[in-house]
PDB file of N, CA and C in Angstrom:
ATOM      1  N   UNK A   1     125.614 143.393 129.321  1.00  0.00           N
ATOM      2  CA  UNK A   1     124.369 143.861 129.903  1.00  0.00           C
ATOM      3  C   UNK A   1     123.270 142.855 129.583  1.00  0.00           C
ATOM      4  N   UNK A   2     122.467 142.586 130.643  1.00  0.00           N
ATOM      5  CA  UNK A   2     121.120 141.224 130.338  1.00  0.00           C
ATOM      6  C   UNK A   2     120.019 142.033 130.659  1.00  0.00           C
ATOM      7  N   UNK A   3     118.929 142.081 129.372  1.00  0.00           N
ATOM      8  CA  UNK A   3     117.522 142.442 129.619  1.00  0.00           C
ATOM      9  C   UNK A   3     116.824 141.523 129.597  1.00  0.00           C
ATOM     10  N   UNK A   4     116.018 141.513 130.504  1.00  0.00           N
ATOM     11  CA  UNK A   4     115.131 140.781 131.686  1.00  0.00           C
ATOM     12  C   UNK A   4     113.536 140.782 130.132  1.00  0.00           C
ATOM     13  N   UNK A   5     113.271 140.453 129.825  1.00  0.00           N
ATOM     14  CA  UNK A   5     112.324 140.777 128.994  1.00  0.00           C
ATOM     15  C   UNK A   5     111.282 141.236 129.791  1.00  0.00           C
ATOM     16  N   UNK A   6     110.971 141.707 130.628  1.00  0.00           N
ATOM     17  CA  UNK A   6     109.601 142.644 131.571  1.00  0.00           C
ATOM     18  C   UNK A   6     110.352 143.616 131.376  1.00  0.00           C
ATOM     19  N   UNK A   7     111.506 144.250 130.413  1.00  0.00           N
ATOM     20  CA  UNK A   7     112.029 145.319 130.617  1.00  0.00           C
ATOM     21  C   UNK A   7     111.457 146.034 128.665  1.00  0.00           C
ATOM     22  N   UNK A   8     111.583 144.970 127.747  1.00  0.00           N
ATOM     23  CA  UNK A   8     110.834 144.751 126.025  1.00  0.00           C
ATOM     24  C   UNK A   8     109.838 144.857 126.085  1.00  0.00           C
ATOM     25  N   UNK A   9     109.221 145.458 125.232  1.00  0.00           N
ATOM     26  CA  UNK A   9     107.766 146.036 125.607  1.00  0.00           C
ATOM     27  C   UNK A   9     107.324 144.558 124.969  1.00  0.00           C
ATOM     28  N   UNK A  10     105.816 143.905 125.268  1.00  0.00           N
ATOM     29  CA  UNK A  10     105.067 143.024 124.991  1.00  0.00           C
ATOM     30  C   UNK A  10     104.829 142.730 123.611  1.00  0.00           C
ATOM     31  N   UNK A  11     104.897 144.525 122.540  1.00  0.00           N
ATOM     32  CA  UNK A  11     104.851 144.508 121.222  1.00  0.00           C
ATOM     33  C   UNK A  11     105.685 143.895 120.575  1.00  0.00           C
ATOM     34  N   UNK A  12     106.861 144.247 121.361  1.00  0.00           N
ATOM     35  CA  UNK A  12     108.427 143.897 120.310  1.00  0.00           C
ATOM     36  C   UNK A  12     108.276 142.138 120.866  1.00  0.00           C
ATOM     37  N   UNK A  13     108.189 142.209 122.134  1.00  0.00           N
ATOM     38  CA  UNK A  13     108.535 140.304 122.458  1.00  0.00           C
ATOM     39  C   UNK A  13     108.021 139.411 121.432  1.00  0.00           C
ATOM     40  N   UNK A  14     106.523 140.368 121.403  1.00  0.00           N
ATOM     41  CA  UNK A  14     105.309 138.980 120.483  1.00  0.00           C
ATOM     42  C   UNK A  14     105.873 139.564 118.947  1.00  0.00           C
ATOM     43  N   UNK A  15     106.170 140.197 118.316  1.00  0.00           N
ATOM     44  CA  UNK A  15     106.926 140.474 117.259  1.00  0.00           C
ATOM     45  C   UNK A  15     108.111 139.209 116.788  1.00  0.00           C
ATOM     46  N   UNK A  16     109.029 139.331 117.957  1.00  0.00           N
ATOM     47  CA  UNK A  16     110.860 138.532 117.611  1.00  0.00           C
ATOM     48  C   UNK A  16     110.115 137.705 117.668  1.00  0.00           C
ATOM     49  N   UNK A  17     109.277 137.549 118.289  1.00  0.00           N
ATOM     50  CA  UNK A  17     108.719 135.658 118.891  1.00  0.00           C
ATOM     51  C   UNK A  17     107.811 135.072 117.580  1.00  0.00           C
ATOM     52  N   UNK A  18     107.210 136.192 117.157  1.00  0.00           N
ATOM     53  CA  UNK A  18     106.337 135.568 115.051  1.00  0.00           C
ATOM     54  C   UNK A  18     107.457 135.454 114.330  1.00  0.00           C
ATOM     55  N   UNK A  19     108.448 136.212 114.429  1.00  0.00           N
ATOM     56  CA  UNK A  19     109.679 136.017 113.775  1.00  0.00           C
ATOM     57  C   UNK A  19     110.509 135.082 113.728  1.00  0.00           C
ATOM     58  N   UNK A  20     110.978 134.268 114.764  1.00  0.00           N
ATOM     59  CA  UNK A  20     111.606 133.345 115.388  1.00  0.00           C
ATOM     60  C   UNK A  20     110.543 132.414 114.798  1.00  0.00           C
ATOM     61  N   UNK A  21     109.273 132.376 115.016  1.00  0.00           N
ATOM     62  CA  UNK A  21     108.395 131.383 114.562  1.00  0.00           C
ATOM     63  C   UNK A  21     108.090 131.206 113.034  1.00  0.00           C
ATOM     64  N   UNK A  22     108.871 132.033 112.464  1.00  0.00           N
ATOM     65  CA  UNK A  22     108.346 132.219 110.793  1.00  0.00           C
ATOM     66  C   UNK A  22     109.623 131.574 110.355  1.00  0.00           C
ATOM     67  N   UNK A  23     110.900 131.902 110.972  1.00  0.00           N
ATOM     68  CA  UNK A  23     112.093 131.687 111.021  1.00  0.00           C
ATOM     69  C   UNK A  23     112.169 130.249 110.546  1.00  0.00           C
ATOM     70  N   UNK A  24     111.731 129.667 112.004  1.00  0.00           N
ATOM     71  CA  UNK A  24     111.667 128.376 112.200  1.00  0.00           C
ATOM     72  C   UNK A  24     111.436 127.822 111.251  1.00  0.00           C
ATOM     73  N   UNK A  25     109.920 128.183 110.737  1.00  0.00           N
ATOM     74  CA  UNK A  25     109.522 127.560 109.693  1.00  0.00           C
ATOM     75  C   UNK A  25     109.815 127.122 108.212  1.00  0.00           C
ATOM     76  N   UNK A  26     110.801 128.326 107.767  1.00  0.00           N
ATOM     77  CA  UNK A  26     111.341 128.327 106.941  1.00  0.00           C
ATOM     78  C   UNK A  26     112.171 127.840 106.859  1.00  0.00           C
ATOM     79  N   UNK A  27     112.979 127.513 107.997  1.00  0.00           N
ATOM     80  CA  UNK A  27     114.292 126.507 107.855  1.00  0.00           C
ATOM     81  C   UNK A  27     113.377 124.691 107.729  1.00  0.00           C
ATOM     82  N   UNK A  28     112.316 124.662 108.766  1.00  0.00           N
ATOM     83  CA  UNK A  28     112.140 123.499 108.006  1.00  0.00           C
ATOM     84  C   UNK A  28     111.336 122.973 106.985  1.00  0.00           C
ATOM     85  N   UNK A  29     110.693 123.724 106.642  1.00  0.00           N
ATOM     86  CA  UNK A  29     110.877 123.424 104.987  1.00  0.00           C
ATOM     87  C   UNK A  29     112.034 123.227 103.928  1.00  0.00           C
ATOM     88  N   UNK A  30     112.981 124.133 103.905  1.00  0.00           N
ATOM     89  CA  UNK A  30     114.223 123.629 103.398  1.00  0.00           C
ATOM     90  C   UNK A  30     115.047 122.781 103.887  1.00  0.00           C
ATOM     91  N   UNK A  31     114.898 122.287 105.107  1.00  0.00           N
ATOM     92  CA  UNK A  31     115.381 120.867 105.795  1.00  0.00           C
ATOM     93  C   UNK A  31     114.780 119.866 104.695  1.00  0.00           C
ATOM     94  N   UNK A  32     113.335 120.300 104.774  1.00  0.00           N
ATOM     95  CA  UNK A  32     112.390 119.039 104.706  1.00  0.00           C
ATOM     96  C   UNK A  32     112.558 118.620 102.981  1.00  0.00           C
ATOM     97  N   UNK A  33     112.533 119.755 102.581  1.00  0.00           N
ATOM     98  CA  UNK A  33     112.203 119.829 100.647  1.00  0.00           C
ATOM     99  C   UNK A  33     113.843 119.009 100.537  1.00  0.00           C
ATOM    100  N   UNK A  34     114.819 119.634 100.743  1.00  0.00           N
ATOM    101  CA  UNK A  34     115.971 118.463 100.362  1.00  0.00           C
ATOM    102  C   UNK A  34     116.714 118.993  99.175  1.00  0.00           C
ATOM    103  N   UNK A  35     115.579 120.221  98.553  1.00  0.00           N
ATOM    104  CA  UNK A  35     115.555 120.953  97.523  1.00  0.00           C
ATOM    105  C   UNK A  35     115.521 121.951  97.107  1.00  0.00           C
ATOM    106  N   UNK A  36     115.713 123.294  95.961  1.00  0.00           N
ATOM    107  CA  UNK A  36     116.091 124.584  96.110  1.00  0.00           C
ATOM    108  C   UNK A  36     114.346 124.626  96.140  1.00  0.00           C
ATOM    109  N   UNK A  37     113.524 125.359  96.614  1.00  0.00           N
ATOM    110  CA  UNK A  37     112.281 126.203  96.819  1.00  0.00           C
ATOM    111  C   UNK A  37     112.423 127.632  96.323  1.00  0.00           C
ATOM    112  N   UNK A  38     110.941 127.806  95.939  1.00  0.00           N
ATOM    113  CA  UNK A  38     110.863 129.481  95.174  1.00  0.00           C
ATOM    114  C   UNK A  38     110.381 130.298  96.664  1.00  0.00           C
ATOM    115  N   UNK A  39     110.975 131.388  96.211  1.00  0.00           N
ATOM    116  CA  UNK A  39     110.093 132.586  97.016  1.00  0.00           C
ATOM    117  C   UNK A  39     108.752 132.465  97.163  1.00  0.00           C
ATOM    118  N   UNK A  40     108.287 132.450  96.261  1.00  0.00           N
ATOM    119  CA  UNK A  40     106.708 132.521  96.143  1.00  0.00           C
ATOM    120  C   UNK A  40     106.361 131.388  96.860  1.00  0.00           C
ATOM    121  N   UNK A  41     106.809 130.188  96.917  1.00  0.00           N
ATOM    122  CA  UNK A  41     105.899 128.966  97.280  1.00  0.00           C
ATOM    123  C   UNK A  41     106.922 128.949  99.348  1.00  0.00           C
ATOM    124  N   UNK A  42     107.656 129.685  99.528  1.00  0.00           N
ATOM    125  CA  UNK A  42     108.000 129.793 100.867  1.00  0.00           C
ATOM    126  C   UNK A  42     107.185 130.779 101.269  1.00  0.00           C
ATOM    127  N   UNK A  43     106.788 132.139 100.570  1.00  0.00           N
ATOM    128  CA  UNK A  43     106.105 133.145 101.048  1.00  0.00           C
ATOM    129  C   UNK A  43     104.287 132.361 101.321  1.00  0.00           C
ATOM    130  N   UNK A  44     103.551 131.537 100.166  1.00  0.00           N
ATOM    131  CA  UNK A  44     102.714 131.245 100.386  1.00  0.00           C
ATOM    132  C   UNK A  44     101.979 130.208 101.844  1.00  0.00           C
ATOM    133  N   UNK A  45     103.749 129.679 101.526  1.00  0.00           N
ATOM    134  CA  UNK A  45     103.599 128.454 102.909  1.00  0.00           C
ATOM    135  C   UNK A  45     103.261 129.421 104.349  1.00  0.00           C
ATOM    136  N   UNK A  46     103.922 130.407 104.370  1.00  0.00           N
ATOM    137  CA  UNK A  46     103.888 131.052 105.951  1.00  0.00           C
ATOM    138  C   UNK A  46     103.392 132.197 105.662  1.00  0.00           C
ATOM    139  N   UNK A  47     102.293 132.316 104.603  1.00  0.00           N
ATOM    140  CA  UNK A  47     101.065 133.296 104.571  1.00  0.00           C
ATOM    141  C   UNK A  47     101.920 135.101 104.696  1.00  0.00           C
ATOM    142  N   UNK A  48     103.125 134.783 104.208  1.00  0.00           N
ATOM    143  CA  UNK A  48     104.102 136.421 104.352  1.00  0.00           C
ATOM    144  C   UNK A  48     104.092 136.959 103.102  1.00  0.00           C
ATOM    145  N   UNK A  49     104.207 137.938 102.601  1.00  0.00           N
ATOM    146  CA  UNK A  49     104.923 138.186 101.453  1.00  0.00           C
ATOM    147  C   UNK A  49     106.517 138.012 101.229  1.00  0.00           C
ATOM    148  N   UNK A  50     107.034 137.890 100.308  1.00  0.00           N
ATOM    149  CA  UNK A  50     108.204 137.625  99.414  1.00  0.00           C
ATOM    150  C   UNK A  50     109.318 138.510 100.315  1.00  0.00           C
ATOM    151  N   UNK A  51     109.149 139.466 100.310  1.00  0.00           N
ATOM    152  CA  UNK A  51     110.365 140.703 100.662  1.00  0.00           C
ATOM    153  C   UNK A  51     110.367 140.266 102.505  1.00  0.00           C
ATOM    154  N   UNK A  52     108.997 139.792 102.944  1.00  0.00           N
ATOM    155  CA  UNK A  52     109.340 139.510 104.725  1.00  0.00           C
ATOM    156  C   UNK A  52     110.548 138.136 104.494  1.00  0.00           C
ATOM    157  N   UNK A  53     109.934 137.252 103.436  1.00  0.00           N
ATOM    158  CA  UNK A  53     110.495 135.429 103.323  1.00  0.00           C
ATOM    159  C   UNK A  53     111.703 135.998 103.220  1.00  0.00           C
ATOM    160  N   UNK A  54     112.161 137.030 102.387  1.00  0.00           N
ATOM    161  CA  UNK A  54     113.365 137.094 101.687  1.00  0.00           C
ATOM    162  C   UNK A  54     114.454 137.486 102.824  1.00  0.00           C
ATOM    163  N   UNK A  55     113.573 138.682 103.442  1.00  0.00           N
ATOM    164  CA  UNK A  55     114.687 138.868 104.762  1.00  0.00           C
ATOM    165  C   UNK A  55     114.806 138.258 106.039  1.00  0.00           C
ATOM    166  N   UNK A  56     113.835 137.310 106.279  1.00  0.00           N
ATOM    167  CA  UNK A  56     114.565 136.280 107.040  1.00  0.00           C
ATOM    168  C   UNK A  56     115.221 135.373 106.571  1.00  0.00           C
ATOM    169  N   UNK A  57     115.292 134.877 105.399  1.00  0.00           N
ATOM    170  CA  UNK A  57     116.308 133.824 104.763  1.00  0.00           C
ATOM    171  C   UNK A  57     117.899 134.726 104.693  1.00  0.00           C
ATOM    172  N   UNK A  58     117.851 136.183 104.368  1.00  0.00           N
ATOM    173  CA  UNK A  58     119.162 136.535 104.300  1.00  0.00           C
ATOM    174  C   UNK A  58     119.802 136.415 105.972  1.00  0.00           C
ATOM    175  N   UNK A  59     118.845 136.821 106.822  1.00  0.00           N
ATOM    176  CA  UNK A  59     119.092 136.812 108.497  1.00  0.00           C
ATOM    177  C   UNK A  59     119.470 135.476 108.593  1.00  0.00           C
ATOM    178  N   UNK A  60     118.632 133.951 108.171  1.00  0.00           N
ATOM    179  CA  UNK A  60     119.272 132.904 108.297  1.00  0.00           C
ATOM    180  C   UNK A  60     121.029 132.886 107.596  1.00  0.00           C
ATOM    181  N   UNK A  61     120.955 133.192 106.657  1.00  0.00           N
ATOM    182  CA  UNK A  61     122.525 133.056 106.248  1.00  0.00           C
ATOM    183  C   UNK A  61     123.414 133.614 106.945  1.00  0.00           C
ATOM    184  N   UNK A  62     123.069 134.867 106.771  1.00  0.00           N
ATOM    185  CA  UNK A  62     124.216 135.807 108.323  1.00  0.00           C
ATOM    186  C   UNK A  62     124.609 134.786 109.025  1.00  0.00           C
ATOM    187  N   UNK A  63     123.655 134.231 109.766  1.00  0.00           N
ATOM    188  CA  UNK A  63     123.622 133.736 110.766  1.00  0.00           C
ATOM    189  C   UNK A  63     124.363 132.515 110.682  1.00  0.00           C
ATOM    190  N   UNK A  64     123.883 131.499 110.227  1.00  0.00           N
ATOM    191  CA  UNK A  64     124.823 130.685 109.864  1.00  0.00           C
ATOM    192  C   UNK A  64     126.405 130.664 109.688  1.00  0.00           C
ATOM    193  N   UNK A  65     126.212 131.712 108.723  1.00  0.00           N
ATOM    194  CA  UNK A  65     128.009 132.197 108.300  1.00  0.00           C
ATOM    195  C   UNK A  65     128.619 132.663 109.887  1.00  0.00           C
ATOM    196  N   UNK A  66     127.673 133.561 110.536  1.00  0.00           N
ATOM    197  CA  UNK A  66     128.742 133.865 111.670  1.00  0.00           C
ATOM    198  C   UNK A  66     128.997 132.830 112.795  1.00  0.00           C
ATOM    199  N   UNK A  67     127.901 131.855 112.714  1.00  0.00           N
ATOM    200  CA  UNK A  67     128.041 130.586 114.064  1.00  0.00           C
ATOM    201  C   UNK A  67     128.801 129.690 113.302  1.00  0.00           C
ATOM    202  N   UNK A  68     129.737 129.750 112.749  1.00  0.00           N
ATOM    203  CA  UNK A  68     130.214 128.629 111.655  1.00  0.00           C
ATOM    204  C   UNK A  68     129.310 127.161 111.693  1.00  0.00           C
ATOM    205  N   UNK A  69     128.672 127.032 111.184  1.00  0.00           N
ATOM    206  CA  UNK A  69     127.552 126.046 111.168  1.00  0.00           C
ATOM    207  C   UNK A  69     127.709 125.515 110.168  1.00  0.00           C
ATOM    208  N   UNK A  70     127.705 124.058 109.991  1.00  0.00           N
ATOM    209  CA  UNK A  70     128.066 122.816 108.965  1.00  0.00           C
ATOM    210  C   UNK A  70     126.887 122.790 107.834  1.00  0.00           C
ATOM    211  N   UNK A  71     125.712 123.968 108.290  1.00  0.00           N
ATOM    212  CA  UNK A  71     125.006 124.191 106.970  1.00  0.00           C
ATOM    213  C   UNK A  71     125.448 125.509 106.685  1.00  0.00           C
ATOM    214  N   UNK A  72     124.311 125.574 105.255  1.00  0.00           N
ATOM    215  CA  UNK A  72     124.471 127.165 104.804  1.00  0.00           C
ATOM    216  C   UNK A  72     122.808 127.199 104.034  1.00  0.00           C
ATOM    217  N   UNK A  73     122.696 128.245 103.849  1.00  0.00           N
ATOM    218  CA  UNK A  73     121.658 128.753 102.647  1.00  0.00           C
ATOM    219  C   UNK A  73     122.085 129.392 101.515  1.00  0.00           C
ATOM    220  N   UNK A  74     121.588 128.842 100.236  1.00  0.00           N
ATOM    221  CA  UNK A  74     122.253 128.846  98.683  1.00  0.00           C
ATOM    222  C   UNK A  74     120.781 129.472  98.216  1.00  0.00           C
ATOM    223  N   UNK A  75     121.351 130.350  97.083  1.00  0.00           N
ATOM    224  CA  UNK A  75     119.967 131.511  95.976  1.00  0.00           C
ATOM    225  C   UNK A  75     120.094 130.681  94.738  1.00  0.00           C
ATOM    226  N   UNK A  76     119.497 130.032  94.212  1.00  0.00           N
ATOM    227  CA  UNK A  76     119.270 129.724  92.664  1.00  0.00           C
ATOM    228  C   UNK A  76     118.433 130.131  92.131  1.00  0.00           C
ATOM    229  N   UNK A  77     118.508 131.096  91.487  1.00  0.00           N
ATOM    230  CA  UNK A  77     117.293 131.823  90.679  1.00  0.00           C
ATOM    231  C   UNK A  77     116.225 131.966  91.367  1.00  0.00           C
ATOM    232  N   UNK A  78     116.549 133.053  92.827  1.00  0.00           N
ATOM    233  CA  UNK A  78     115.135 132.943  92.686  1.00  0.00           C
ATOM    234  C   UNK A  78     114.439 131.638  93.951  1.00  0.00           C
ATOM    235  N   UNK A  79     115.288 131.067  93.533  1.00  0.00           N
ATOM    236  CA  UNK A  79     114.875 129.692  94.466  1.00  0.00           C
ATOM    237  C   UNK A  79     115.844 129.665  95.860  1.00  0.00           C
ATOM    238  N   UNK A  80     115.867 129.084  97.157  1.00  0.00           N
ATOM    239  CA  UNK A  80     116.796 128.700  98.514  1.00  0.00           C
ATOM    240  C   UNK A  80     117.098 127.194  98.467  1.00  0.00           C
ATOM    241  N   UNK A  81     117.835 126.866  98.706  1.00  0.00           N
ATOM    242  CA  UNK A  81     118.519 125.585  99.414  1.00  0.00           C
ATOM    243  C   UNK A  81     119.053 125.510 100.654  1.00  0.00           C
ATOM    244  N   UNK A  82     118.848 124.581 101.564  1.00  0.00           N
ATOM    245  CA  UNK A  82     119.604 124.507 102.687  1.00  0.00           C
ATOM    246  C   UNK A  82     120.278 123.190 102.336  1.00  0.00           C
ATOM    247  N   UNK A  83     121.762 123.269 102.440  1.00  0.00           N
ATOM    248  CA  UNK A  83     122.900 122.995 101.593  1.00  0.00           C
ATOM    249  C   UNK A  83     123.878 122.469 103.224  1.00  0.00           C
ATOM    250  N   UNK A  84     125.268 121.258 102.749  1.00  0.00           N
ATOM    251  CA  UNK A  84     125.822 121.055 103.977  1.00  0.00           C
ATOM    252  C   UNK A  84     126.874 122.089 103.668  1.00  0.00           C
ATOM    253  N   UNK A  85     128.209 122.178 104.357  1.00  0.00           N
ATOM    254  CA  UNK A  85     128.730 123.214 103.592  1.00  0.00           C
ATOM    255  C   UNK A  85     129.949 122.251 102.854  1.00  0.00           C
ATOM    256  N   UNK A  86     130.604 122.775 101.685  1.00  0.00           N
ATOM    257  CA  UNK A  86     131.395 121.752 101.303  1.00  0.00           C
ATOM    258  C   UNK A  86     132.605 120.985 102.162  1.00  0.00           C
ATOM    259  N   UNK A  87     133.271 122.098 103.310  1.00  0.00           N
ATOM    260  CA  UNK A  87     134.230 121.548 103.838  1.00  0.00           C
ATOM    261  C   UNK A  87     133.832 120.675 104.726  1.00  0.00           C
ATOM    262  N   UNK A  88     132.831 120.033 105.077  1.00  0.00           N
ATOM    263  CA  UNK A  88     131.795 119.021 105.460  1.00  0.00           C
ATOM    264  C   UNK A  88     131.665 117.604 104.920  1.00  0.00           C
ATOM    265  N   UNK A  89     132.387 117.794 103.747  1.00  0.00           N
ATOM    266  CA  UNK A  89     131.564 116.890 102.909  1.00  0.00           C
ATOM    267  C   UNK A  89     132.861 115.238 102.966  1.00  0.00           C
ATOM    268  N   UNK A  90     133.744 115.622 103.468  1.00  0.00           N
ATOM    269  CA  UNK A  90     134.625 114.428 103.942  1.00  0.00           C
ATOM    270  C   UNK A  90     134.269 113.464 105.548  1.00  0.00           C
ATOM    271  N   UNK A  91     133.492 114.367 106.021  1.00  0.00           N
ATOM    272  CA  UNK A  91     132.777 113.469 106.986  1.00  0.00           C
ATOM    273  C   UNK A  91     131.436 112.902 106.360  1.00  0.00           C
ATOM    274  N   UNK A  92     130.745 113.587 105.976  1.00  0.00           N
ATOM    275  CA  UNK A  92     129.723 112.894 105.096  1.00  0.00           C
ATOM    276  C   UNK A  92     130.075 111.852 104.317  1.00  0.00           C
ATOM    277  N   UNK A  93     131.290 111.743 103.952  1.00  0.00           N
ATOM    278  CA  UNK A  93     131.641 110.489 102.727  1.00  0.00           C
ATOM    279  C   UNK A  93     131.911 109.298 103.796  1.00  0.00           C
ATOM    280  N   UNK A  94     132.723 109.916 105.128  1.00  0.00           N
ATOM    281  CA  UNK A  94     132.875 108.455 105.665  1.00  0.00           C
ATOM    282  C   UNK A  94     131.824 107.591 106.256  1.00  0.00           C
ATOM    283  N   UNK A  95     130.712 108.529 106.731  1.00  0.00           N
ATOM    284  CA  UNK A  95     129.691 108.105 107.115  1.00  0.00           C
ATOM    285  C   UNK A  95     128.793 107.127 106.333  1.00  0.00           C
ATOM    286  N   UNK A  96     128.608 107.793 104.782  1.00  0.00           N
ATOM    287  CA  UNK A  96     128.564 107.109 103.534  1.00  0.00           C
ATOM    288  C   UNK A  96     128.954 105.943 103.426  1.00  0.00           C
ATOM    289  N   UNK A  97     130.037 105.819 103.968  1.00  0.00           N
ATOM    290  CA  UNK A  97     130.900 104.331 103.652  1.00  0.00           C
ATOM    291  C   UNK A  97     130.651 103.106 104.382  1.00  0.00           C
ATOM    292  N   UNK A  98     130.317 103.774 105.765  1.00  0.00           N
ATOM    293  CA  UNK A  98     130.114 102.677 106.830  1.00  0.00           C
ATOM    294  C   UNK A  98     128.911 101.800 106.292  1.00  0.00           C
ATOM    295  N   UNK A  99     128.719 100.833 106.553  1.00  0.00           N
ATOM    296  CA  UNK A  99     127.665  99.491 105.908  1.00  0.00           C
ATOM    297  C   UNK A  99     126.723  99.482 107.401  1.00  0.00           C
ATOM    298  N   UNK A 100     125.803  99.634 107.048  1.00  0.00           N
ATOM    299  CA  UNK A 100     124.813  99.460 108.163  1.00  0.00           C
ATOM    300  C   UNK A 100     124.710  98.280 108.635  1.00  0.00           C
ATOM    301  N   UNK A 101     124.480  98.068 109.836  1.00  0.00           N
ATOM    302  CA  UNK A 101     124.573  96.914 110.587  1.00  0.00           C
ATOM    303  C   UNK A 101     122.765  96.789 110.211  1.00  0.00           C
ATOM    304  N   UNK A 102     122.695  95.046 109.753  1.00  0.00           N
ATOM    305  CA  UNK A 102     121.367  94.486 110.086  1.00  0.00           C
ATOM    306  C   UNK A 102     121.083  93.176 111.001  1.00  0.00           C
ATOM    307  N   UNK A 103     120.286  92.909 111.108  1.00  0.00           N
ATOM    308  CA  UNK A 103     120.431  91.863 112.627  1.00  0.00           C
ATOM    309  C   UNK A 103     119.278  90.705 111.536  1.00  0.00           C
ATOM    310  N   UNK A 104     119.022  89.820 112.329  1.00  0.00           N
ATOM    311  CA  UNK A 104     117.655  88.892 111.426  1.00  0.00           C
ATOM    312  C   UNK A 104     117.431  88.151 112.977  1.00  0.00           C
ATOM    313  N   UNK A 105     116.550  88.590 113.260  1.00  0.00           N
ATOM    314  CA  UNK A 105     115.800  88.265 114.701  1.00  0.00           C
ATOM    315  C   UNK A 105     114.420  87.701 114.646  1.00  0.00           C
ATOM    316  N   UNK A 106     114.556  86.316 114.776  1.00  0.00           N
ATOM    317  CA  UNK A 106     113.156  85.511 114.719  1.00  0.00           C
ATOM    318  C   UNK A 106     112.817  84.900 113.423  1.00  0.00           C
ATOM    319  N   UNK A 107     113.586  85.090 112.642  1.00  0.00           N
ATOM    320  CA  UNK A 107     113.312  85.486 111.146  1.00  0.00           C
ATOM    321  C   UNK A 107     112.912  83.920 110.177  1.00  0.00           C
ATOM    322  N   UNK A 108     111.975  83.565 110.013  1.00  0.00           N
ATOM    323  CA  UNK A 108     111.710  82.340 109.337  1.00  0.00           C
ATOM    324  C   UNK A 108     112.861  82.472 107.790  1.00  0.00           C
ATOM    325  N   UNK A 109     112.835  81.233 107.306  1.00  0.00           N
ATOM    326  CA  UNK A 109     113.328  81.749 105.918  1.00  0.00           C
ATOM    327  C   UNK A 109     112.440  82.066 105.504  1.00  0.00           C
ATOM    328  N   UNK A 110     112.834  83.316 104.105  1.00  0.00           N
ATOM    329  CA  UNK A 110     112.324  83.901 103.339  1.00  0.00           C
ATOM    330  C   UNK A 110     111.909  84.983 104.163  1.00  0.00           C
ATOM    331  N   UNK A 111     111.795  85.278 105.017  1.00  0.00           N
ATOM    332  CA  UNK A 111     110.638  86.035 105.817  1.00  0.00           C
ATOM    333  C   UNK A 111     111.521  87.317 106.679  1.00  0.00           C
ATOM    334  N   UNK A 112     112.472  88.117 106.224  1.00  0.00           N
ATOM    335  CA  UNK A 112     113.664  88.584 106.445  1.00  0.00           C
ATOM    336  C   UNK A 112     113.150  89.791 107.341  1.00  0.00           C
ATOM    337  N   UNK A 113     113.649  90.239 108.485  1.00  0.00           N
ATOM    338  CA  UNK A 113     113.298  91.436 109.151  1.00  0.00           C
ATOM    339  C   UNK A 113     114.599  91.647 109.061  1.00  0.00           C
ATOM    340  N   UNK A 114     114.827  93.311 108.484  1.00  0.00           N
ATOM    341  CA  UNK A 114     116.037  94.145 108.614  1.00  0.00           C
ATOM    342  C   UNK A 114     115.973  95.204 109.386  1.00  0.00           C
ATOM    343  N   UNK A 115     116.559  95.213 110.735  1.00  0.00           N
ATOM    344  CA  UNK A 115     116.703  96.311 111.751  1.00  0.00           C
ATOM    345  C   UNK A 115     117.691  97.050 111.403  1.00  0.00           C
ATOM    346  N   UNK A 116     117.553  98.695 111.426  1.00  0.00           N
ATOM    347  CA  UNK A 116     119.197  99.462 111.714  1.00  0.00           C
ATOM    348  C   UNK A 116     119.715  99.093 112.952  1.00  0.00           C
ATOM    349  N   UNK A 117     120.660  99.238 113.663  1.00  0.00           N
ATOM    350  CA  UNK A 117     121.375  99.561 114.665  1.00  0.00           C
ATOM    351  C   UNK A 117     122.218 100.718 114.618  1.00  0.00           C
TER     352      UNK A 117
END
């Protein structure tokens, strides 16, 4: 069955839609931090209290776990991580391994420009 959203009342749309937008946010911050984050300093970032942060981070994990998704979200005291998942972590190593290609284009001596490719 497909609801047409002119069928969701305007309350609930603009509701999922702060949600989805708080959502968002919270994932990238733990993209961005690299690092476990507290409740408190995720709740302060998106102006929510603790118990709203808390249950969209558990909704992110669900979620994750059920789309089998190559991340996850991890609890350390208190604190979140967005984490790769371990059975992941053998493509990550080969990637690791590969040597980046650099080029030296125009390049006086001494005067070294290093491009990725």
């Amino acid at each position: 069955m497909t609801l047409s959203l002119h069928i969701i009342p305007a309350r609930s749309r603009r509701k999922n839609s702060e949600y989805k937008k708080l959502e968002a946010v919270v994932e990238a911050i733990l993209f961005s931090m690299g690092e476990a984050v507290e409740i408190e300093r995720l709740a302060a970032a998106v102006d929510h209290d603790e118990d709203t942060v808390r249950k969209i981070i558990r909704s992110m994990m669900t979620r994750y776990d059920e789309e089998d998704r190559g991340i996850h979200l991890i609890e350390l005291d208190g604190s979140f991580q967005l984490c790769t998942k371990p059975e992941m972590y053998e493509y990550l190593i080969k990637v690791a391994h590969i040597p980046k290609k650099t080029c030296f284009d125009g390049c006086a001596f001494g005067n070294v420009i290093y491009c990725c490719l």
